[in-house]
N, C-alpha and C. Protein backbone atom coordinates (compact mmCIF):
# COMPACT_ATOMS: atom_id res chain seq x y z
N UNK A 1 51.67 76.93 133.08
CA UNK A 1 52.31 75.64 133.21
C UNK A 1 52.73 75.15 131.83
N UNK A 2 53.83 74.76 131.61
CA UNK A 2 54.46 74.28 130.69
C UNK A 2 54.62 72.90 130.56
N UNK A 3 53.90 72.25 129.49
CA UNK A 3 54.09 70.72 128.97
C UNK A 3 55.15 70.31 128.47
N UNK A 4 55.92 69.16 129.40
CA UNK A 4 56.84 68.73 128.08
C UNK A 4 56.76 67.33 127.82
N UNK A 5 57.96 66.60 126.81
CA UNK A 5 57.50 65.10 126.75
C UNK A 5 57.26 64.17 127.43
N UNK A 6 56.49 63.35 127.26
CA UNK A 6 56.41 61.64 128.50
C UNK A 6 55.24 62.45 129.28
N UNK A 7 54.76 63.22 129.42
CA UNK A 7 53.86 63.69 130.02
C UNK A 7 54.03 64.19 131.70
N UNK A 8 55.21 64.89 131.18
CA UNK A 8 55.97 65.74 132.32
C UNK A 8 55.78 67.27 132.51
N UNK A 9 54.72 68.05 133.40
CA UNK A 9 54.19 68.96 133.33
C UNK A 9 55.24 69.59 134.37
N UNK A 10 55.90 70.98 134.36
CA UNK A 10 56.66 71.65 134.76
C UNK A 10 55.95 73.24 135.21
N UNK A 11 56.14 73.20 136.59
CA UNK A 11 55.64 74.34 136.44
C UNK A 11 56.22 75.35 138.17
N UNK A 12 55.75 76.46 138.57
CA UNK A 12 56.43 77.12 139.73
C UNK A 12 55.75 76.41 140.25
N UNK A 13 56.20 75.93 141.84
CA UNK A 13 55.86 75.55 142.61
C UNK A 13 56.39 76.03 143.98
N UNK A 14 56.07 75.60 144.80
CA UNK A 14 56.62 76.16 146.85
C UNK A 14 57.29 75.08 147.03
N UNK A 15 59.10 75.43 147.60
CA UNK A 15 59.94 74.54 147.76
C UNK A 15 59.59 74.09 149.11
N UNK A 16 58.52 74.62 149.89
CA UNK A 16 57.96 74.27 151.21
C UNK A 16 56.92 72.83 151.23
N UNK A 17 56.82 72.60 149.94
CA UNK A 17 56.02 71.47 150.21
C UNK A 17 56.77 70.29 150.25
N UNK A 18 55.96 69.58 151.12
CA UNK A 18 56.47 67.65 151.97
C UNK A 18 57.16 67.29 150.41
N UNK A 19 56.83 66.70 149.66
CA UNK A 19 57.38 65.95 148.27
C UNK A 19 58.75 66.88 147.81
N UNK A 20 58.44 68.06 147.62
CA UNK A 20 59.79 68.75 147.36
C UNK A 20 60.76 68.61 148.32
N UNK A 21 60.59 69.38 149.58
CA UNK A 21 61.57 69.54 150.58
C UNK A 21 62.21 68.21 150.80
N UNK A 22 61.35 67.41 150.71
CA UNK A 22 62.29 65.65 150.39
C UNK A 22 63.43 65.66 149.29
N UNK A 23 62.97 65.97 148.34
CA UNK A 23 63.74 66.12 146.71
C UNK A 23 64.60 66.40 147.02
N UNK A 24 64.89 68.07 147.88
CA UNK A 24 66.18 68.78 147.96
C UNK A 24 66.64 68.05 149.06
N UNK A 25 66.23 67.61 150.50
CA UNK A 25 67.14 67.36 151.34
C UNK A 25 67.98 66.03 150.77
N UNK A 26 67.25 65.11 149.53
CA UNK A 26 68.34 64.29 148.58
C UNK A 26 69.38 65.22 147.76
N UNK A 27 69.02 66.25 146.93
CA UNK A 27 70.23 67.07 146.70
C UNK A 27 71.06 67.30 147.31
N UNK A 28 70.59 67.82 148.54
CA UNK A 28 71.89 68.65 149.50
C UNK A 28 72.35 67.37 150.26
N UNK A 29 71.87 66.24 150.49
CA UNK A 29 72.88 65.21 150.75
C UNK A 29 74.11 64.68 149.48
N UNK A 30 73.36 64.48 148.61
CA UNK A 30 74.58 64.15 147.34
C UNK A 30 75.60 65.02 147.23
N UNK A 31 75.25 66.71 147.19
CA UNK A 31 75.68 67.53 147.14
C UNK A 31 77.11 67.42 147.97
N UNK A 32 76.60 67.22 149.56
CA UNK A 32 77.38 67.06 150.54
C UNK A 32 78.61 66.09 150.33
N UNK A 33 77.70 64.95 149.99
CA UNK A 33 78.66 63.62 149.85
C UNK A 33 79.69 63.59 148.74
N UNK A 34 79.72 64.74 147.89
CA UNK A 34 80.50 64.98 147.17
C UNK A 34 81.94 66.05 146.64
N UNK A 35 81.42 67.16 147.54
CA UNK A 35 81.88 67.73 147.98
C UNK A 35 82.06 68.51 149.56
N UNK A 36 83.35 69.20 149.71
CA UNK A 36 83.61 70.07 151.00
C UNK A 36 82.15 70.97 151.20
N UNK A 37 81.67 71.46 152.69
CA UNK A 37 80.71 72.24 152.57
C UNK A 37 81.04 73.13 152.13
N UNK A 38 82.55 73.20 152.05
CA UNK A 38 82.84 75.52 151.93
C UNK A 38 82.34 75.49 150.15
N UNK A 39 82.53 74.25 149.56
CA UNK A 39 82.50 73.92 148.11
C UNK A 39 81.24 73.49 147.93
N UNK A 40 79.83 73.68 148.12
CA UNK A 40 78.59 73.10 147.95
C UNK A 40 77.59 74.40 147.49
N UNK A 41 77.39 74.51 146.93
CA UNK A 41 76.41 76.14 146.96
C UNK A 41 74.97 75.62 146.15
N UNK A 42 74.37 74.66 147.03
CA UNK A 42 73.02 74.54 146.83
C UNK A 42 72.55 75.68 147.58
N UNK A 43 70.95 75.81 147.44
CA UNK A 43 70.13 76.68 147.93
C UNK A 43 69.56 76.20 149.20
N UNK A 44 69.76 76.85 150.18
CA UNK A 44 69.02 76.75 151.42
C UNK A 44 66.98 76.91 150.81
N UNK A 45 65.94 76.76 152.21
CA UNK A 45 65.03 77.07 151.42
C UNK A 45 64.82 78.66 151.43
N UNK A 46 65.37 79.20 152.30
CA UNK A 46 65.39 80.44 152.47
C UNK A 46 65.96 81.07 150.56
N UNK A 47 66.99 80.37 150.62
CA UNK A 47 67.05 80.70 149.03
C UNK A 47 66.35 80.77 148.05
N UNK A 48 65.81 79.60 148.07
CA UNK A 48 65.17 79.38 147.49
C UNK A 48 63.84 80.13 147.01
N UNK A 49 63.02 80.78 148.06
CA UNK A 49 62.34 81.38 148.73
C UNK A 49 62.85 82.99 147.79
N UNK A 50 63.67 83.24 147.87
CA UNK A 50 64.36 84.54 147.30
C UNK A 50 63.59 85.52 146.01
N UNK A 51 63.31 86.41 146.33
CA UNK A 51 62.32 87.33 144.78
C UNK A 51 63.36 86.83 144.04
N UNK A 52 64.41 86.54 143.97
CA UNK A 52 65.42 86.59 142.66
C UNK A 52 65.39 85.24 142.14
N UNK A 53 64.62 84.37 142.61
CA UNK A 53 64.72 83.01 142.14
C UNK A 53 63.39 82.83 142.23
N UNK A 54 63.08 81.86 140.52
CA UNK A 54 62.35 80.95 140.44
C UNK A 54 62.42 79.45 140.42
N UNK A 55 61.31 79.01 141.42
CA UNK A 55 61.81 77.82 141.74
C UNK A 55 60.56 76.92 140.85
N UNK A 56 60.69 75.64 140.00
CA UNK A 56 60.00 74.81 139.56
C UNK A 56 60.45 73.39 139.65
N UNK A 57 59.15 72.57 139.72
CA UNK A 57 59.07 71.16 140.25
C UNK A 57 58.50 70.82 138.68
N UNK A 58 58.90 69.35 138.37
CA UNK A 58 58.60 68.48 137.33
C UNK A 58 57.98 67.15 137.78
N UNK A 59 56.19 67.10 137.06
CA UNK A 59 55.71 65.90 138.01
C UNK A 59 54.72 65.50 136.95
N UNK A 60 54.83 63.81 137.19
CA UNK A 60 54.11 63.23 136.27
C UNK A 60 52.91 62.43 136.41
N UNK A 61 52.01 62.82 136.51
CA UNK A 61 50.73 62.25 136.81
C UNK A 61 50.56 62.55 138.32
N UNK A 62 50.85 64.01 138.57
CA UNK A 62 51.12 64.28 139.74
C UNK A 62 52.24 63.94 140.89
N UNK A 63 53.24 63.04 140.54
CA UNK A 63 54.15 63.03 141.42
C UNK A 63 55.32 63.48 140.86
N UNK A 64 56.09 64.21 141.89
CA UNK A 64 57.19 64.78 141.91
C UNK A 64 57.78 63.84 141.46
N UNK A 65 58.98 64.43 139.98
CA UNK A 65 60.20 63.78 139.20
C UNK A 65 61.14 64.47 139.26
N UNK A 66 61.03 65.63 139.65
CA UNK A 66 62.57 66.89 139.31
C UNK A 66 62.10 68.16 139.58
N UNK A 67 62.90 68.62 139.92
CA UNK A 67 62.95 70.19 140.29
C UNK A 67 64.40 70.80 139.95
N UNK A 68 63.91 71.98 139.84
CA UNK A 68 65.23 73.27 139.32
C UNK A 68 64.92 74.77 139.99
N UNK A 69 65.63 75.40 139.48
CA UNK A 69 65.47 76.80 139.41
C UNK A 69 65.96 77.46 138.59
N UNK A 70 66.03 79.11 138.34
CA UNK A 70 66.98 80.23 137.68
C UNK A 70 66.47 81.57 138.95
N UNK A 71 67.79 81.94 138.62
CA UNK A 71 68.37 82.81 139.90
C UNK A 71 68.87 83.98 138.60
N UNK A 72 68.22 85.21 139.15
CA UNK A 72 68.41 86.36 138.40
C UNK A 72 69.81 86.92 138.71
N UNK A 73 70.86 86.89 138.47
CA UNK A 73 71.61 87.64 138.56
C UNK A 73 71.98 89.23 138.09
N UNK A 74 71.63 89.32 137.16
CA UNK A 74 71.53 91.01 136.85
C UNK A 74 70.35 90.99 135.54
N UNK A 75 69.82 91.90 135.13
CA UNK A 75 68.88 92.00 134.34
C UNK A 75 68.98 91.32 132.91
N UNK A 76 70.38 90.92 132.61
CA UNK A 76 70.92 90.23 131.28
C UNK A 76 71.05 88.41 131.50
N UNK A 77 71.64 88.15 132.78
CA UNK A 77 72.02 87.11 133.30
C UNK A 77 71.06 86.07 134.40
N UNK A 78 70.96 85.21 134.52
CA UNK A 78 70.28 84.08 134.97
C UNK A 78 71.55 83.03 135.33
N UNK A 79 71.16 82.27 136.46
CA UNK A 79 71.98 81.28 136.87
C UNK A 79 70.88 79.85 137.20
N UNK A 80 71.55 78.44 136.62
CA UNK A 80 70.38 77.25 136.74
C UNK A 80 70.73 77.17 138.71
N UNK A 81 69.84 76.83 139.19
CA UNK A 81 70.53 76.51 140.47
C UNK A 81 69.45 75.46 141.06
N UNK A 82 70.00 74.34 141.93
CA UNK A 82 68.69 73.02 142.99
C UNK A 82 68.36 72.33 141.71
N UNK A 83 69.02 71.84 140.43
CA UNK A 83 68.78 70.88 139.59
C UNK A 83 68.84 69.43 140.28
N UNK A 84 67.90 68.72 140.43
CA UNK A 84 68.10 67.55 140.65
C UNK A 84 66.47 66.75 140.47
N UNK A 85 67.07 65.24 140.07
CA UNK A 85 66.15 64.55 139.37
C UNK A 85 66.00 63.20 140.51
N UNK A 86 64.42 63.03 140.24
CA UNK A 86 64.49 62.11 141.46
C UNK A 86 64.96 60.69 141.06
N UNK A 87 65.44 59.80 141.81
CA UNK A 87 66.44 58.61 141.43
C UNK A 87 65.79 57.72 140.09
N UNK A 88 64.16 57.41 140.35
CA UNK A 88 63.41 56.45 139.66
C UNK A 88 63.00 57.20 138.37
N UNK A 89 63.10 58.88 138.35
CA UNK A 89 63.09 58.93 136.92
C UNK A 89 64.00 59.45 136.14
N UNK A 90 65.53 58.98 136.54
CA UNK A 90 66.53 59.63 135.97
C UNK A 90 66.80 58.81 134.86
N UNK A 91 67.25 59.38 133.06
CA UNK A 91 67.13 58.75 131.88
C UNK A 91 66.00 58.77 131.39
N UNK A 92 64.95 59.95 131.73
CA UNK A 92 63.48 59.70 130.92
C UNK A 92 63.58 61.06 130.55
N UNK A 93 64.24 61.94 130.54
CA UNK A 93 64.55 63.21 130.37
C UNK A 93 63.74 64.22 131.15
N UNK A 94 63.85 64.12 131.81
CA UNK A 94 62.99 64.85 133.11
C UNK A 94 64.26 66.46 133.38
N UNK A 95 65.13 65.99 133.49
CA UNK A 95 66.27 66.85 133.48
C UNK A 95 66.54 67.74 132.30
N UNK A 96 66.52 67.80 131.72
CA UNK A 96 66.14 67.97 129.94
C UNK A 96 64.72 69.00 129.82
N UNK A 97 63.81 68.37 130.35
CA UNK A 97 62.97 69.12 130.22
C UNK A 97 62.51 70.54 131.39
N UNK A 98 63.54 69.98 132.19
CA UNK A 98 63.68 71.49 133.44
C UNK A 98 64.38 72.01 132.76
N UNK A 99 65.69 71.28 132.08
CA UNK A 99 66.93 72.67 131.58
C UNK A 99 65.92 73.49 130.31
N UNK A 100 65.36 72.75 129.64
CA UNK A 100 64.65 73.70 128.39
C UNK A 100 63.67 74.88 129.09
N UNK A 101 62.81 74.35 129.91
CA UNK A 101 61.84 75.26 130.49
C UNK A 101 62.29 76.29 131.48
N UNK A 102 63.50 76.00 131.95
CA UNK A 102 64.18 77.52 132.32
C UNK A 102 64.76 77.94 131.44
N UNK A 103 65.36 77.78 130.31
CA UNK A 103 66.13 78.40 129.21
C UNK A 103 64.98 79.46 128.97
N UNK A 104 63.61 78.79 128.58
CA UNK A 104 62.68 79.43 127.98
C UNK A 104 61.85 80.58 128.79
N UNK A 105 62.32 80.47 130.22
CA UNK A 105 62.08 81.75 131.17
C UNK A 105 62.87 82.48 131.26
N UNK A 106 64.07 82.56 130.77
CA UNK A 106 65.33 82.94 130.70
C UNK A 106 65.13 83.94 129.32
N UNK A 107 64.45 83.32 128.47
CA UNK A 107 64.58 83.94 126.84
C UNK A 107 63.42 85.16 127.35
N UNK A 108 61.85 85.03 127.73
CA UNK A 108 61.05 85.75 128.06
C UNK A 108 61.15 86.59 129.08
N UNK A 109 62.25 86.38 129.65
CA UNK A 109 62.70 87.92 130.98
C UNK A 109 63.67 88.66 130.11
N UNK A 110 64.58 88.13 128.63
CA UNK A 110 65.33 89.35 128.01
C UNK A 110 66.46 88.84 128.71
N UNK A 111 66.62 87.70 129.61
CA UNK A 111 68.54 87.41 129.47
C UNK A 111 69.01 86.41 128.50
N UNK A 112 70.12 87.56 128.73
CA UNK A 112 70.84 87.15 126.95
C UNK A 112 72.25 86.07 127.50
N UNK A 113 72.09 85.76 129.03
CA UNK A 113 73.02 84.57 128.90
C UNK A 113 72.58 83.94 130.12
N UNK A 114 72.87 82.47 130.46
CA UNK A 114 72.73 81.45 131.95
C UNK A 114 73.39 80.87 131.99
N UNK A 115 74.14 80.86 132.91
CA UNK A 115 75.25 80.03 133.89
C UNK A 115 74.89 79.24 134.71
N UNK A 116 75.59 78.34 135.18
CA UNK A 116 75.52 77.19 136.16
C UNK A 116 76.81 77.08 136.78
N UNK A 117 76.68 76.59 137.80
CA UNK A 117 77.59 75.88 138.75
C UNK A 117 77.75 74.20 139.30
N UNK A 118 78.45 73.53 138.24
CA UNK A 118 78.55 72.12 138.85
C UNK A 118 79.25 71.84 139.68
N UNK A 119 79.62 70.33 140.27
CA UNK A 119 80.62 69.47 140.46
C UNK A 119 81.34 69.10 139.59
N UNK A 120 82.56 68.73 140.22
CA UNK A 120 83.70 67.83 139.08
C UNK A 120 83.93 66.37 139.57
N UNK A 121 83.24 65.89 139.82
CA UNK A 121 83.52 64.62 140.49
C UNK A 121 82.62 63.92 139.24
N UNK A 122 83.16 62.52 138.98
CA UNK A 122 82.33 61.38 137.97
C UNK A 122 80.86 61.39 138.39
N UNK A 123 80.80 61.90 139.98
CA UNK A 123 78.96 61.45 140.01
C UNK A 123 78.23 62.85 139.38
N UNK A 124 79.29 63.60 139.12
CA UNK A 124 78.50 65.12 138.14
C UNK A 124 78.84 64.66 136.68
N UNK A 125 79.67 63.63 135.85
CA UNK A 125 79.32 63.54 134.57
C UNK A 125 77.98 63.59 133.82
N UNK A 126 77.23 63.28 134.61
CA UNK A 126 75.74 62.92 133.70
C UNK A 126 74.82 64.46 133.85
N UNK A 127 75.34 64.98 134.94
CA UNK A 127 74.56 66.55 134.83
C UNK A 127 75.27 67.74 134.24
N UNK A 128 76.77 67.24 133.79
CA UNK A 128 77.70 68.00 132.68
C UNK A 128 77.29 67.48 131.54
N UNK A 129 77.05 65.97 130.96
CA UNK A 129 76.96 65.94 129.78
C UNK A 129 75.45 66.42 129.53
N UNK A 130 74.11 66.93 130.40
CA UNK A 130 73.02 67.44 130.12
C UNK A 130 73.47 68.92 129.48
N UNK A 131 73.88 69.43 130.63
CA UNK A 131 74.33 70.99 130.44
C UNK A 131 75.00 71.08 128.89
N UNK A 132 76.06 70.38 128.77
CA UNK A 132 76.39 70.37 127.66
C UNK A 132 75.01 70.07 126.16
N UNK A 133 74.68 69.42 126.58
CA UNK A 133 73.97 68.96 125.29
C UNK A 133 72.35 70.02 124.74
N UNK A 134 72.36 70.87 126.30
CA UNK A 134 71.79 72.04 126.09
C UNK A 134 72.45 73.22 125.27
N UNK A 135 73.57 73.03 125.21
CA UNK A 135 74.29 73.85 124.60
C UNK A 135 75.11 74.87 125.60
N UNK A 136 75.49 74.45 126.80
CA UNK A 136 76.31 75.35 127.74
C UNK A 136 77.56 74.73 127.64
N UNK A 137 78.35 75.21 127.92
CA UNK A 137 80.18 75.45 127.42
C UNK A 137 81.26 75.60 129.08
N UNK A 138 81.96 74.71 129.06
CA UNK A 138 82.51 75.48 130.21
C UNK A 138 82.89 76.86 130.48
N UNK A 139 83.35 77.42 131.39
CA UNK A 139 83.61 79.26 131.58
C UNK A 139 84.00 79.21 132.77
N UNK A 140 84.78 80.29 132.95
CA UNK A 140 85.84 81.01 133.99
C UNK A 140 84.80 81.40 135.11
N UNK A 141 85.01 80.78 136.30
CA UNK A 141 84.15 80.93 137.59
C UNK A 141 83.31 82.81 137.69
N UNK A 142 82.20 82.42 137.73
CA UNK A 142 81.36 83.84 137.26
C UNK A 142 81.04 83.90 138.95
N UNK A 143 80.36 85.53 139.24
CA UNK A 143 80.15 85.67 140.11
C UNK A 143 80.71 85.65 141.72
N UNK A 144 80.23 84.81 142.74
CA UNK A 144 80.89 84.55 143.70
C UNK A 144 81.92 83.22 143.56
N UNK A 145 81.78 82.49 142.63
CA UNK A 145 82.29 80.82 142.81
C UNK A 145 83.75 81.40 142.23
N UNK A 146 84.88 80.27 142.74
CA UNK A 146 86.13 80.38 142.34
C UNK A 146 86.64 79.06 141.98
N UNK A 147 87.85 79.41 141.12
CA UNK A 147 88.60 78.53 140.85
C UNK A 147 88.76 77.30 141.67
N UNK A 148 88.97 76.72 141.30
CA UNK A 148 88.54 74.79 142.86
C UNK A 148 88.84 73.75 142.05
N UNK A 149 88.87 72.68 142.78
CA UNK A 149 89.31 71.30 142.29
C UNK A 149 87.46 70.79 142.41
N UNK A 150 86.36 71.53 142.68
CA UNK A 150 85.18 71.00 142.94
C UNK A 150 84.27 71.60 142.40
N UNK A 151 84.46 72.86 141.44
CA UNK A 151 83.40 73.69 141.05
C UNK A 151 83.63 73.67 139.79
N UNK A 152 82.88 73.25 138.88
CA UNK A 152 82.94 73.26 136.89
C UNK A 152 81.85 74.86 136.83
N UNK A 153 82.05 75.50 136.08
CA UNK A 153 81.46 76.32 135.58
C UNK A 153 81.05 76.42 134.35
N UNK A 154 79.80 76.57 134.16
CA UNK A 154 79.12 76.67 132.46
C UNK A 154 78.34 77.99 131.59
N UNK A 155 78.26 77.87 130.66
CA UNK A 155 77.78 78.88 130.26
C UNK A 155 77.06 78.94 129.18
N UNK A 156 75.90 80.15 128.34
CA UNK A 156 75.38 79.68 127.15
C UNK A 156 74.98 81.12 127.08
N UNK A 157 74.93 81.43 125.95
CA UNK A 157 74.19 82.90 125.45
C UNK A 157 73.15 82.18 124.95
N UNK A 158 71.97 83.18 124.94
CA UNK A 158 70.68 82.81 124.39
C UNK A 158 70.12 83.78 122.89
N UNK A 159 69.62 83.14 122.54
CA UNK A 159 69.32 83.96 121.41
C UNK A 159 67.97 84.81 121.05
C-alpha cells in the first residue's frame, strides 16, 4: 500500500465492493451524460476484473475518495483507465495522487510509456489539465479509440 499526501492511502482493491461499485456507477453516469455510448469506453466490472488491469481505490481514514486503474496493453505500454474522484474530495489532490501511484506501477512493470483516453467536453477540462500537469501530452488515437469530436488522447514516456 502506497501513502500519499493529506493522508490518502492508495492501494489494489475489488471493484466488487458496495463503496466502489457506487464510485463507478457515478463515473459511468457522467461518462454517459457526456458523451454518445458508442463514444464512452469506461470499464464494465467485468473489465475491470481483467488479469490485464489493475484496479486501485484512494481512501482516507477509510472512506472511499477515488479510484483508477492501468490496463496493460503490451509489455512496454500501460493505459490510465475508471479515473474518477468522488464529488466531496475533488481539489484535495486525490486525483494526483492515483495518477502518480499508477505512473509508479507503470515504472516497476518496465513500461516505458501510458496513455489515456479522455473526453473533450469542458466537464473533462479539469481531468485534462491533471493529465497534463502529470506530464502527458496529447497523441494520435492509440489502440482501439479513433479520431471523434469526443475522445482526447494522451500520452507520456516514462523514464
Amino acid at each position: 500500500m502506497a501513502d500519499a499526501p493529506d493522508g490518502i492511502e492508495i492501494a489494489v482493491d475489488d471493484p466488487r465492493r458496495d463503496d466502489v461499485c457506487g464510485l463507478l456507477e457515478r463515473h459511468q453516469t457522467f461518462a454517459n451524460a457526456q458523451s454518445p455510448p458508442e463514444h464512452c469506453h469506461t470499464l464494465d466490472l467485468e473489465g475491470l476484473l481483467d488479469p490485464s488491469v489493475t484496479f486501485v481505490s484512494a481512501r482516507r481514514a477509510g472512506a472511499l475518495v477515488g479510484v483508477g486503474a492501468i490496463k496493460e496493453l503490451d509489455r512496454t505500454h500501460g493505459e490510465l483507465k475508471s479515473m474518477h474522484t468522488a464529488d466531496g474530495a475533488r481539489g484535495q489532490g486525490v486525483g494526483r495522487a492515483i495518477v502518480d501511484h499508477l505512473l509508479e506501477l507503470a515504472r516497476a512493470r518496465g513500461y516505458r510509456r501510458v496513455s489515456l483516453e479522455t473526453g473533450t467536453g469542458e466537464a473533462f477540462a479539469p481531468a485534462q489539465a491533471l493529465y497534463r500537469r502529470t506530464g502527458f501530452a496529447g497523441c494520435e488515437p492509440f489502440g482501439e479509440y479513433t479520431s471523434n469530436a469526443y475522445s482526447f488522447c494522451m500520452t507520456r514516456t516514462l523514464n
